[in-house]
Protein backbone atom coordinates (compact mmCIF):
# COMPACT_ATOMS: atom_id res chain seq x y z
CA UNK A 1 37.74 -16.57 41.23
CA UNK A 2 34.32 -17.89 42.36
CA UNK A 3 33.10 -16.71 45.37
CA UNK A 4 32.24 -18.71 48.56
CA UNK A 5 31.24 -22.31 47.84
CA UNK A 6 31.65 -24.45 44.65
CA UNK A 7 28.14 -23.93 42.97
CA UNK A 8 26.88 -26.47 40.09
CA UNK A 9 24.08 -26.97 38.24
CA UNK A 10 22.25 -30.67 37.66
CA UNK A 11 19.48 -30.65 34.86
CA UNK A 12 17.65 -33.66 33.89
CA UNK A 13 15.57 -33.26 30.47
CA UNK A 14 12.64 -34.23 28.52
CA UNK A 15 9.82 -31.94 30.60
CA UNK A 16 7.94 -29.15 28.77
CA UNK A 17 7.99 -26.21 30.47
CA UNK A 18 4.48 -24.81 31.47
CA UNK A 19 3.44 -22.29 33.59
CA UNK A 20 4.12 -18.97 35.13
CA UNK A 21 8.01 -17.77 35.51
CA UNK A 22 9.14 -14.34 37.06
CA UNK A 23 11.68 -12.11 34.89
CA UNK A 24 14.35 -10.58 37.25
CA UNK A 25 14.71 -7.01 37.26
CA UNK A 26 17.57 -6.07 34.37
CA UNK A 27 21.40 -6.71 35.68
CA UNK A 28 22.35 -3.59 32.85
CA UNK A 29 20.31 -1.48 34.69
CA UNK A 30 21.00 -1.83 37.99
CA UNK A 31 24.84 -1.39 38.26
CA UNK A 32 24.71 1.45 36.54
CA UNK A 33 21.82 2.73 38.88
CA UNK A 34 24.08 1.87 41.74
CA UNK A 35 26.56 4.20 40.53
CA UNK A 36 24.16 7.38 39.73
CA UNK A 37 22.62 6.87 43.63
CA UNK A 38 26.38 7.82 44.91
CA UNK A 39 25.77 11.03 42.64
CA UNK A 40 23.17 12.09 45.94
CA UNK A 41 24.66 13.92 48.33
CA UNK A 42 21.72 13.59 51.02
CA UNK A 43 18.69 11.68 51.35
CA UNK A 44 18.63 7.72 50.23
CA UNK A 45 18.03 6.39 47.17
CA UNK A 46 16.05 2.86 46.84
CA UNK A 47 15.95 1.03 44.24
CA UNK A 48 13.14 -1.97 43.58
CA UNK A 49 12.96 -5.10 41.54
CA UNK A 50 16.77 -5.92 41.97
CA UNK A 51 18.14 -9.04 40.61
CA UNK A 52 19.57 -11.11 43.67
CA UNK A 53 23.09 -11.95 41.79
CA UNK A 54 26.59 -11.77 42.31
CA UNK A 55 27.40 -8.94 40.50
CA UNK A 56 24.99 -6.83 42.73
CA UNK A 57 26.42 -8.36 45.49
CA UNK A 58 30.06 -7.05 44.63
CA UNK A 59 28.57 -3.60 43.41
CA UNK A 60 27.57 -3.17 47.03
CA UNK A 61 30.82 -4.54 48.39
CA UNK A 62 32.35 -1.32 46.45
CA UNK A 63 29.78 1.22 47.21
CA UNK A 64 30.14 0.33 51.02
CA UNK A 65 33.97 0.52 50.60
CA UNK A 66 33.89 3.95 48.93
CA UNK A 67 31.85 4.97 52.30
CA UNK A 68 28.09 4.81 51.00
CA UNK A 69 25.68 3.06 53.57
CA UNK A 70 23.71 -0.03 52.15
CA UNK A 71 20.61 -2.27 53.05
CA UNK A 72 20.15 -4.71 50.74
CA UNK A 73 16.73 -6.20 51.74
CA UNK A 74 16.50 -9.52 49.65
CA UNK A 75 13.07 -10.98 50.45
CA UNK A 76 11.66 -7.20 48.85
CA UNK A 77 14.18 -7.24 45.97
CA UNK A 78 15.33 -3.71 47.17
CA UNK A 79 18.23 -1.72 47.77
CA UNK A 80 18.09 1.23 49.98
CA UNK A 81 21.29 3.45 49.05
CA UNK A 82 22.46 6.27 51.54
CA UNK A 83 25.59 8.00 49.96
CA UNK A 84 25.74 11.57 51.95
CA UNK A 85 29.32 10.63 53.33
CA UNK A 86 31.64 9.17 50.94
CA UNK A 87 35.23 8.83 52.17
CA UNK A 88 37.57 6.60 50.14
CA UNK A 89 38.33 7.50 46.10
CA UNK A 90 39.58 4.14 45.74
CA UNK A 91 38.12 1.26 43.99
CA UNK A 92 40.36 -1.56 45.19
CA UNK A 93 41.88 -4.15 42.93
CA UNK A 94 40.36 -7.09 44.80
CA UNK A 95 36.73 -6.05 44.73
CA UNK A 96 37.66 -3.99 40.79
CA UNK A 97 38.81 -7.30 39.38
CA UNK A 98 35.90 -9.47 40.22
CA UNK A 99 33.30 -6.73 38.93
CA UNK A 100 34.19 -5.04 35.46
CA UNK A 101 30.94 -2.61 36.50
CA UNK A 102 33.30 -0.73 38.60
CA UNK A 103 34.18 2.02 36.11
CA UNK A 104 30.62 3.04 37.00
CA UNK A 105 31.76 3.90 39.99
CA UNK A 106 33.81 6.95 38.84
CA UNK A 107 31.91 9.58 37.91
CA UNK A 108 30.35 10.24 41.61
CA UNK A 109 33.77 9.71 42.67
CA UNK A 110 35.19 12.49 40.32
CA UNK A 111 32.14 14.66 41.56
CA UNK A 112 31.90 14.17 45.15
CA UNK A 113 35.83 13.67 46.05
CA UNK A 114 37.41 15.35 43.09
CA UNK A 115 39.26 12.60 42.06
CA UNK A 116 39.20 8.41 41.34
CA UNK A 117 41.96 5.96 41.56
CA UNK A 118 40.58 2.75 40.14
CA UNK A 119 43.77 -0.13 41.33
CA UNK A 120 44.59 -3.00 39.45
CA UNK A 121 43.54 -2.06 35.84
CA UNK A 122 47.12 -2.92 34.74
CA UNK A 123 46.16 -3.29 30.70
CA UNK A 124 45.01 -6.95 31.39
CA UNK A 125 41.72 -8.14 34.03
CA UNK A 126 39.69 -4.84 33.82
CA UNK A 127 40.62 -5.19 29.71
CA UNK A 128 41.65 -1.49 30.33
CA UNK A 129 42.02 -1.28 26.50
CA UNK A 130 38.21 -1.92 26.09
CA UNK A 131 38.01 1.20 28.73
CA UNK A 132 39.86 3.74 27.05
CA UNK A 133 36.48 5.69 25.74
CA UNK A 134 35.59 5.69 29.28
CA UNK A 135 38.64 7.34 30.33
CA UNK A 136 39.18 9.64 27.27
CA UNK A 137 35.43 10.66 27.51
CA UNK A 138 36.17 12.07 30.96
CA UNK A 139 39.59 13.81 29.66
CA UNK A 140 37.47 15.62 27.22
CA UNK A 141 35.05 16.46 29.91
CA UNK A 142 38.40 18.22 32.01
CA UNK A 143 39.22 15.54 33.99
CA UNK A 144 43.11 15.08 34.39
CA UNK A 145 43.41 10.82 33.94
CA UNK A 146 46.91 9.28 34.24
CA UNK A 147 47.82 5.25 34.33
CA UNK A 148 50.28 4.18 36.10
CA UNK A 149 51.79 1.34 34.80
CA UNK A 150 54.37 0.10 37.65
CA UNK A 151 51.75 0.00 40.28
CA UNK A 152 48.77 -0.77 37.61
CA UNK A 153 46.34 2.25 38.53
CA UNK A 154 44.41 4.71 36.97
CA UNK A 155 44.37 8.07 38.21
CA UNK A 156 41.20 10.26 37.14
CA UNK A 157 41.67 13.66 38.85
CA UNK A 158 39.04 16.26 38.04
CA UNK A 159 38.80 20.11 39.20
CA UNK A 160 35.57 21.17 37.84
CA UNK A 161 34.42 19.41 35.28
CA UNK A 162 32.82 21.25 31.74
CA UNK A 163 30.49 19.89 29.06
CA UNK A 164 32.36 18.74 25.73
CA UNK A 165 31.77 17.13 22.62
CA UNK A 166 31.92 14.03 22.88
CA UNK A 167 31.08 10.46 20.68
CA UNK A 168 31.90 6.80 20.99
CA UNK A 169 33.76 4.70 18.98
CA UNK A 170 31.44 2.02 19.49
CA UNK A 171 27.53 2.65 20.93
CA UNK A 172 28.83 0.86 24.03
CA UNK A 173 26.16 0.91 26.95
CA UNK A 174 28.09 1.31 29.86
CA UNK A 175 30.34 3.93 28.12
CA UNK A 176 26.97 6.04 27.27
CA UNK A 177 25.72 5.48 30.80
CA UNK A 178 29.33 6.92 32.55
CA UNK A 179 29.62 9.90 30.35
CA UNK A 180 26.02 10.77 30.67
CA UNK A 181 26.99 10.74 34.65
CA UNK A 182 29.88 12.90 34.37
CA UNK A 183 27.78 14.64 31.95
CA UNK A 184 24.66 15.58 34.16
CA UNK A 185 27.13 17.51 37.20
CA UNK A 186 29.32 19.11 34.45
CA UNK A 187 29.06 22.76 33.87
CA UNK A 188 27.81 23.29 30.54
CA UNK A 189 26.30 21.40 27.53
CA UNK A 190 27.54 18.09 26.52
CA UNK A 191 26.74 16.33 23.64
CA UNK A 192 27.45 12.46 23.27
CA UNK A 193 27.12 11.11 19.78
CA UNK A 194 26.68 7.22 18.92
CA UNK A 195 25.30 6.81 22.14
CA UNK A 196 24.08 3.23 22.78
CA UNK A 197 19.87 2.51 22.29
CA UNK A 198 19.64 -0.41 24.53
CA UNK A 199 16.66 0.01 27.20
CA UNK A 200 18.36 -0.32 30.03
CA UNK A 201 20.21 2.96 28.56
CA UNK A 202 16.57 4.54 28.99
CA UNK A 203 15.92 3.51 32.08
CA UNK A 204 19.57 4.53 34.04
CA UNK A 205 18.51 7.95 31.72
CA UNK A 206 14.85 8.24 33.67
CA UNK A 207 16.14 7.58 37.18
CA UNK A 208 18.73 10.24 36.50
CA UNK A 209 15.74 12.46 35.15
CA UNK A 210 13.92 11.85 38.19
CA UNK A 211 17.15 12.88 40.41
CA UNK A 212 17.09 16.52 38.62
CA UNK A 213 19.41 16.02 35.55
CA UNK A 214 18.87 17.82 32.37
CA UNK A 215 19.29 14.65 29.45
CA UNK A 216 17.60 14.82 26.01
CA UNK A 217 17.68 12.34 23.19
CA UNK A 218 17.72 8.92 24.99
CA UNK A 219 17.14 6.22 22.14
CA UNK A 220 18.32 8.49 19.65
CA UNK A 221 21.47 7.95 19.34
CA UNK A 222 22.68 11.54 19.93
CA UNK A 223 22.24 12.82 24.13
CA UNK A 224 22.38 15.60 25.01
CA UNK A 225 23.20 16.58 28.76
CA UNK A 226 22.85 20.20 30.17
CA UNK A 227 24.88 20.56 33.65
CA UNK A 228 22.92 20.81 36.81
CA UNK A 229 24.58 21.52 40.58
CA UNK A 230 23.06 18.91 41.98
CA UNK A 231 21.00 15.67 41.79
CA UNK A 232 18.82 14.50 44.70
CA UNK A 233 17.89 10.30 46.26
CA UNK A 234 14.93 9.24 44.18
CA UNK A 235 13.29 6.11 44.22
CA UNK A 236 13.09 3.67 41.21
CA UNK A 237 11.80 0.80 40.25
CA UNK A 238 14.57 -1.40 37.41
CA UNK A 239 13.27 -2.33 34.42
CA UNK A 240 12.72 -6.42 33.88
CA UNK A 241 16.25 -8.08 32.75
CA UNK A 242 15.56 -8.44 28.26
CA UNK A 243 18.62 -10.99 28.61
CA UNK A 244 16.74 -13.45 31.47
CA UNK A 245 13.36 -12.64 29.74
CA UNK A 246 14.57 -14.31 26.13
CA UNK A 247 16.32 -17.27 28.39
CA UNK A 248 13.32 -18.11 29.53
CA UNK A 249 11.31 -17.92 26.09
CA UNK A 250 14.25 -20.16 24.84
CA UNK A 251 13.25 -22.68 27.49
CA UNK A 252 9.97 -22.54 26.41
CA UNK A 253 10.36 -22.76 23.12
CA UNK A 254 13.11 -25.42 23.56
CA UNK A 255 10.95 -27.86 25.11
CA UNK A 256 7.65 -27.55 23.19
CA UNK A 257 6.08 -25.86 26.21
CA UNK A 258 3.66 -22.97 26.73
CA UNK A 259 4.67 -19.93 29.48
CA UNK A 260 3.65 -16.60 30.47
CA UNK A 261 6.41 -14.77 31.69
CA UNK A 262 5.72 -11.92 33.63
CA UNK A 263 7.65 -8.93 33.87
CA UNK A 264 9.05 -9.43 29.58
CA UNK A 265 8.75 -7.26 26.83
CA UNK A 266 8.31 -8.42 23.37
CA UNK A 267 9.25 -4.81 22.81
CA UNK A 268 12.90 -4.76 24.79
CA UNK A 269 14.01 -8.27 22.70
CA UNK A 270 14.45 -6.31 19.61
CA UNK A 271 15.52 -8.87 16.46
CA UNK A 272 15.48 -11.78 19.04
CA UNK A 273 11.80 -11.52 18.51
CA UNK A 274 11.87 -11.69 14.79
CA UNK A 275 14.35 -14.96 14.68
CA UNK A 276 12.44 -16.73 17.69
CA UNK A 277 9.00 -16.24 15.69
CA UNK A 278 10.63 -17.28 12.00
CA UNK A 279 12.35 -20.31 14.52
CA UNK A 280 8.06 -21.00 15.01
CA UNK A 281 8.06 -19.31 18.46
CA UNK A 282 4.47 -17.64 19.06
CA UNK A 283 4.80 -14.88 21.27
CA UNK A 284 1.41 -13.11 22.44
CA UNK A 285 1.69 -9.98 24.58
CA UNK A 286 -1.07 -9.41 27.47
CA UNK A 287 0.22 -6.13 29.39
CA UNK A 288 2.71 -7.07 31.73
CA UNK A 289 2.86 -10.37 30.89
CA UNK A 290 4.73 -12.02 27.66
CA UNK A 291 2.92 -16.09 26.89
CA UNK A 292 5.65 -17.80 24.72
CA UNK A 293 4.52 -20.91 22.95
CA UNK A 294 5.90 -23.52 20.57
CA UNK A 295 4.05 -26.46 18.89
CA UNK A 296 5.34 -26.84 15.27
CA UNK A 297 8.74 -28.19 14.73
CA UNK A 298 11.70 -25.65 15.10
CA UNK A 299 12.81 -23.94 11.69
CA UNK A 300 16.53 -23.26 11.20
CA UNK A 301 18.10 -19.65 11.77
CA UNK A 302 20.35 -17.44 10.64
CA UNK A 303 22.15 -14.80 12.96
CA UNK A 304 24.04 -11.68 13.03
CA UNK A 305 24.57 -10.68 16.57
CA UNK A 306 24.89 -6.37 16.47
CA UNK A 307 24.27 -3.51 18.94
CA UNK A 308 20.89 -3.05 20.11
CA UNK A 309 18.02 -3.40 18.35
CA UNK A 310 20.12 -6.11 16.83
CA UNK A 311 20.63 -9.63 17.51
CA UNK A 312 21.75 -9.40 21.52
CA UNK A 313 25.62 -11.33 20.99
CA UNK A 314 24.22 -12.29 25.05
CA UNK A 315 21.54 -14.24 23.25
CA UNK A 316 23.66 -16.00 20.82
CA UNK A 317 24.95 -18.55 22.93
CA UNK A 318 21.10 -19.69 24.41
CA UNK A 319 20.03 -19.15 20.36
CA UNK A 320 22.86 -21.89 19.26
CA UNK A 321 21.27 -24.05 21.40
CA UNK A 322 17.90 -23.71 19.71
CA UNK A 323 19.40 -24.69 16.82
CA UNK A 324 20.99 -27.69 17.38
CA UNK A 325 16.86 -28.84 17.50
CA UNK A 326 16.29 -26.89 14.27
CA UNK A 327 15.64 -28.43 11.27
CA UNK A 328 18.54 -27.72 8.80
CA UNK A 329 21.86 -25.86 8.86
CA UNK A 330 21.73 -22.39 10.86
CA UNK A 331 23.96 -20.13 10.24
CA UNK A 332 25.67 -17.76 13.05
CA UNK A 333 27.73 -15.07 12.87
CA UNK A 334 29.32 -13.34 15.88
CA UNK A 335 30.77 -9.60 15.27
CA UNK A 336 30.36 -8.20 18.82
CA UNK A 337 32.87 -10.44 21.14
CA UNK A 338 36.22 -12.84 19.54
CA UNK A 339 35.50 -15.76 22.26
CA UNK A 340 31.93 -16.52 22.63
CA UNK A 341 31.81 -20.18 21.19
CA UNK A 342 33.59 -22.23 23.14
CA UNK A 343 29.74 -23.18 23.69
CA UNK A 344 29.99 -25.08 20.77
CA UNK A 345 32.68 -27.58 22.16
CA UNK A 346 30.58 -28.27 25.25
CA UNK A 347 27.08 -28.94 23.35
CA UNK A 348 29.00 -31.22 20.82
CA UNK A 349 30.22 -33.22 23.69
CA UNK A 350 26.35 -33.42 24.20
CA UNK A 351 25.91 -35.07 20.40
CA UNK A 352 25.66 -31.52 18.50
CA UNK A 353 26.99 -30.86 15.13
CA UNK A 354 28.24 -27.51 15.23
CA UNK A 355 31.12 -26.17 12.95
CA UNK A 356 33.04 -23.00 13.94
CA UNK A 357 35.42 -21.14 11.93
CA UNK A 358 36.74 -17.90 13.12
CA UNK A 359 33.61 -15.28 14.11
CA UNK A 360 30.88 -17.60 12.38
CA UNK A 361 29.70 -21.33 13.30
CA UNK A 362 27.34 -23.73 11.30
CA UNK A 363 24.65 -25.59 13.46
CA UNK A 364 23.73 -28.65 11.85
CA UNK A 365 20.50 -29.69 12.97
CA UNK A 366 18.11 -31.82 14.68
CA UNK A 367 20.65 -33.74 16.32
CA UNK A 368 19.08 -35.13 19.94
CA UNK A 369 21.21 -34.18 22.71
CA UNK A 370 22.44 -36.83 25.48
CA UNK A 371 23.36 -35.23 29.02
CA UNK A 372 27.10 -35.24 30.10
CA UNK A 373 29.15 -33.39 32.66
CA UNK A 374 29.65 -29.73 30.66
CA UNK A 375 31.64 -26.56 31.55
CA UNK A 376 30.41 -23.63 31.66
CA UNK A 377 32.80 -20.87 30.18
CA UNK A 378 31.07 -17.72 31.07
CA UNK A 379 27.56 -16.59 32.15
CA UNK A 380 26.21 -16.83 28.40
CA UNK A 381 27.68 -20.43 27.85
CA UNK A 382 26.52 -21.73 31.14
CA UNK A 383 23.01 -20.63 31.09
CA UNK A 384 23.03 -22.43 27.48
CA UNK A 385 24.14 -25.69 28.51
CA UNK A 386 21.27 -24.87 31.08
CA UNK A 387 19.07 -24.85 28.25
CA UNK A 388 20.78 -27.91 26.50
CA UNK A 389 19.99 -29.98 29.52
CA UNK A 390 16.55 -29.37 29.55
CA UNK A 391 16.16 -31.19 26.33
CA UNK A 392 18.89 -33.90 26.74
CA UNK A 393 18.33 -37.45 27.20
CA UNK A 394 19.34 -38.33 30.96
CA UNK A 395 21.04 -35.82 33.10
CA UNK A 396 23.78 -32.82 32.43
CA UNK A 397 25.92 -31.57 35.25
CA UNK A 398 27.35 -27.86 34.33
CA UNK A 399 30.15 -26.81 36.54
CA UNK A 400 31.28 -24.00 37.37
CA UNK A 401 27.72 -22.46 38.80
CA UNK A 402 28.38 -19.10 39.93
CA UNK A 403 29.05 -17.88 36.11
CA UNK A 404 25.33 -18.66 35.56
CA UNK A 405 24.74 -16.89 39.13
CA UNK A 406 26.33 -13.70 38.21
CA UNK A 407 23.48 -13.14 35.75
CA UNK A 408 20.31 -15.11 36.54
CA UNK A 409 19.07 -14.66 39.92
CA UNK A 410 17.08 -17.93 41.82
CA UNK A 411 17.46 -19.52 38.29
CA UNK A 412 16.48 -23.16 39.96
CA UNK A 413 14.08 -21.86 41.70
CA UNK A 414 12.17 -20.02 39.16
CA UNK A 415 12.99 -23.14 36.36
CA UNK A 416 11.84 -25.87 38.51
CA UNK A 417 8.21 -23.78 39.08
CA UNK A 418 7.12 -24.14 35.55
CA UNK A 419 8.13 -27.93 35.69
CA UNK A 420 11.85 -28.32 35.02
CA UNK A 421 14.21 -30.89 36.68
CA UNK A 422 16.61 -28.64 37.57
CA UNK A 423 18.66 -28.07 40.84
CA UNK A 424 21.56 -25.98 42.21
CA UNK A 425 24.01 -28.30 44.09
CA UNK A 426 26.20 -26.58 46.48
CA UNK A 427 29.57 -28.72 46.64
CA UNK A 428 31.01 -29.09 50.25
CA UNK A 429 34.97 -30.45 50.06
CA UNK A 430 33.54 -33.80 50.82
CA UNK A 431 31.37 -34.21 47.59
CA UNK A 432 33.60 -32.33 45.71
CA UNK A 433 36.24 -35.33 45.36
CA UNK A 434 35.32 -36.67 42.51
């Protein structure tokens, strides 16, 4: 399902990165943040330091189809949201399918048309299953929710809804961020226990603060929401993306180079801190700006990936790659998503040495890595080949590009100014024969 042209990726390695790099503003943050705006019934809402990728892209597409008016102004990384007339409850399969953010969307579609019908969800794309909390969150809150197999919809009615107990099953972040929506309208107190501690949790929770909800406990693990009538447009500026921030450190770190990265937060990496310094990473912090460093040989790793503070399972893959440099066997063990190393395939193609059995793989390292035409399997995989090719001997073509698009805005851009050889190739039919 990519979107538009055939996007690829050509790296070729053996520069150390130096220089000054710009972190993105945090993907996690802003979807969620394009869902609370439609919670406005006047005014506009404008958001700065959006990411330029994909998955913005098709959170608009929805927004505008529900009836909210958008200006996404690219060149100022802002989005100016005006949501007074909503018109359509519908999240349509087409745009739903290509952008599992769209549950976001329901809350300010229970609150502001008394009802959601999200198409297309039938138990497979969406991963409905993995959505269930979502939908029995907002059943606890009042909201009437029925699925409807034969034409594969969900149906979330909702009268008025009423604060409730509520907890997840696991401290997802998107799960915390929709129930804390439904939450802040609701009439009543509602309490949400193991609510997710991510930051980007924080900072959805600050722009709704700043709208006129009532939330207490962010980071704690247990929020609680008293109901307000109303939340007003605010403007916000998204935190920077943790995810592109520790990408970028790898890259540094990867190719013996020295960056300041402006924008990170040794803070918001959590355990990916600890690991990269015991890997011999040197981070400093100067205000604003994160310098990454590495000049002694890499040390080998061992990794648990958990919820946050823990090991980020969206770092793993970029962290495996990192060790196939490493000195000795690291171990890592995934316990957040089933398919997340089909990155190992790709990077032993590339002369790794990576075992995988099950949830937990074996990097045997240093092994040096050649380039190759790789596949990218998702976002995380792709931008770690990405990596891999900045290291390998010769050049490494990773196809398909708009996975690594989805979650890492101008990434050739913003690579090539700190001195990689990195460039986005756009495939017209003609080139694309081969």
């Amino acid at each position: 399902m990519s979107m538009g042209p055939e996007v690829r990726y050509r790296v070729r390695g053996g520069r150390a990165l130096r220089g000054t790099a710009f972190i993105q503003g945090a993907k996690n943050a802003v979807l969620p943040m394009i869902g609370a705006a439609l919670l406005a019934p006047k005014g506009r809402t404008v958001l700065r330091n959006v990411p330029i990728i994909e998955d913005v892209r098709r959170a608009i597409d929805l927004a505008q189809t529900l009836g909210a008016r958008i200006e996404l102004h690219e060149a100022e990384r802002t989005l100016v949201i005006d949501a007074s007339r909503l018109t359509s409850p519908v999240l349509p399969a087409d745009i739903a399918r290509k952008f599992r953010g769209s549950v976001l969307f329901v809350p300010a579609m229970l609150h502001r048309l008394g009802e959601a019908v999200i198409e297309g969800v039938g138990g497979c794309n969406l991963g409905s299953r993995l959505l269930d909390f979502h939908y029995r969150g907002f059943a606890r809150l009042g909201a009437d929710v029925q699925e409807h197999e034969l034409e594969s919809v969900i149906h979330v009615k909702a009268g008025t809804l009423t604060g409730a107990h509520l907890y997840l099953d696991t401290p997802s972040h998107t799960g915390t961020e929709n129930l804390i929506m439904a939450a802040a309208l609701a009439k009543g107190t509602t309490v949400i226990e193991n609510a997710a501690l991510e930051p980007e949790v924080l900072d959805v929770i600050e722009l709704l603060t700043k709208m006129g909800a009532k939330i207490s406990g962010g980071g704690t693990g247990f929020i609680t929401v008293e109901g307000v009538d109303e939340l007003r447009a605010v403007e916000h500026t998204v935190m920077p993306d943790r995810l592109d921030a520790g990408v970028f450190a790898m890259a540094a770190a990867l190719t013996g180079g020295e960056v300041n990265l402006v924008g990170a937060s040794l803070e918001h990496l959590g355990v990916v801190r600890w690991k990269l310094e015991q890997m011999n990473v040197e981070f400093a912090q100067h205000g604003a700006v994160l310098h990454v460093r590495r000049e002694k040989p890499l040390h080998k790793i061992n990794i648990i990936t958990c919820p946050y503070p823990g090991f980020a399972t969206d770092l793993q893959s970029p962290i495996m790659t990192l060790a196939c440099l490493a000195d000795g066997a690291s171990y890592i063990h995934e316990r957040i998503f089933d398919e997340r190393f089909a990155l190992a395939g790709e990077l032993n193609k590339m002369g790794a040495n990576i075992e995988v059995d099950g949830s937990r793989a074996v990097v045997h390292g240093p092994t040096p890595l050649v380039g190759t035409e790789v596949t990218a399997h998702d976002l995380r995989s792709g931008i770690a080949l990405v990596l891999a090719g900045l290291v390998a001997e010769g050049e490494t073509v990773i196809s398909p590009g708009y996975l690594i698009d989805r979650g890492h805005a101008h990434l050739a851009q913003r690579m090539s100014s700190i001195g990689a050889d990195i460039e986005q190739e756009i495939l017209t039919p003609a080139n694309n024969l081969g």
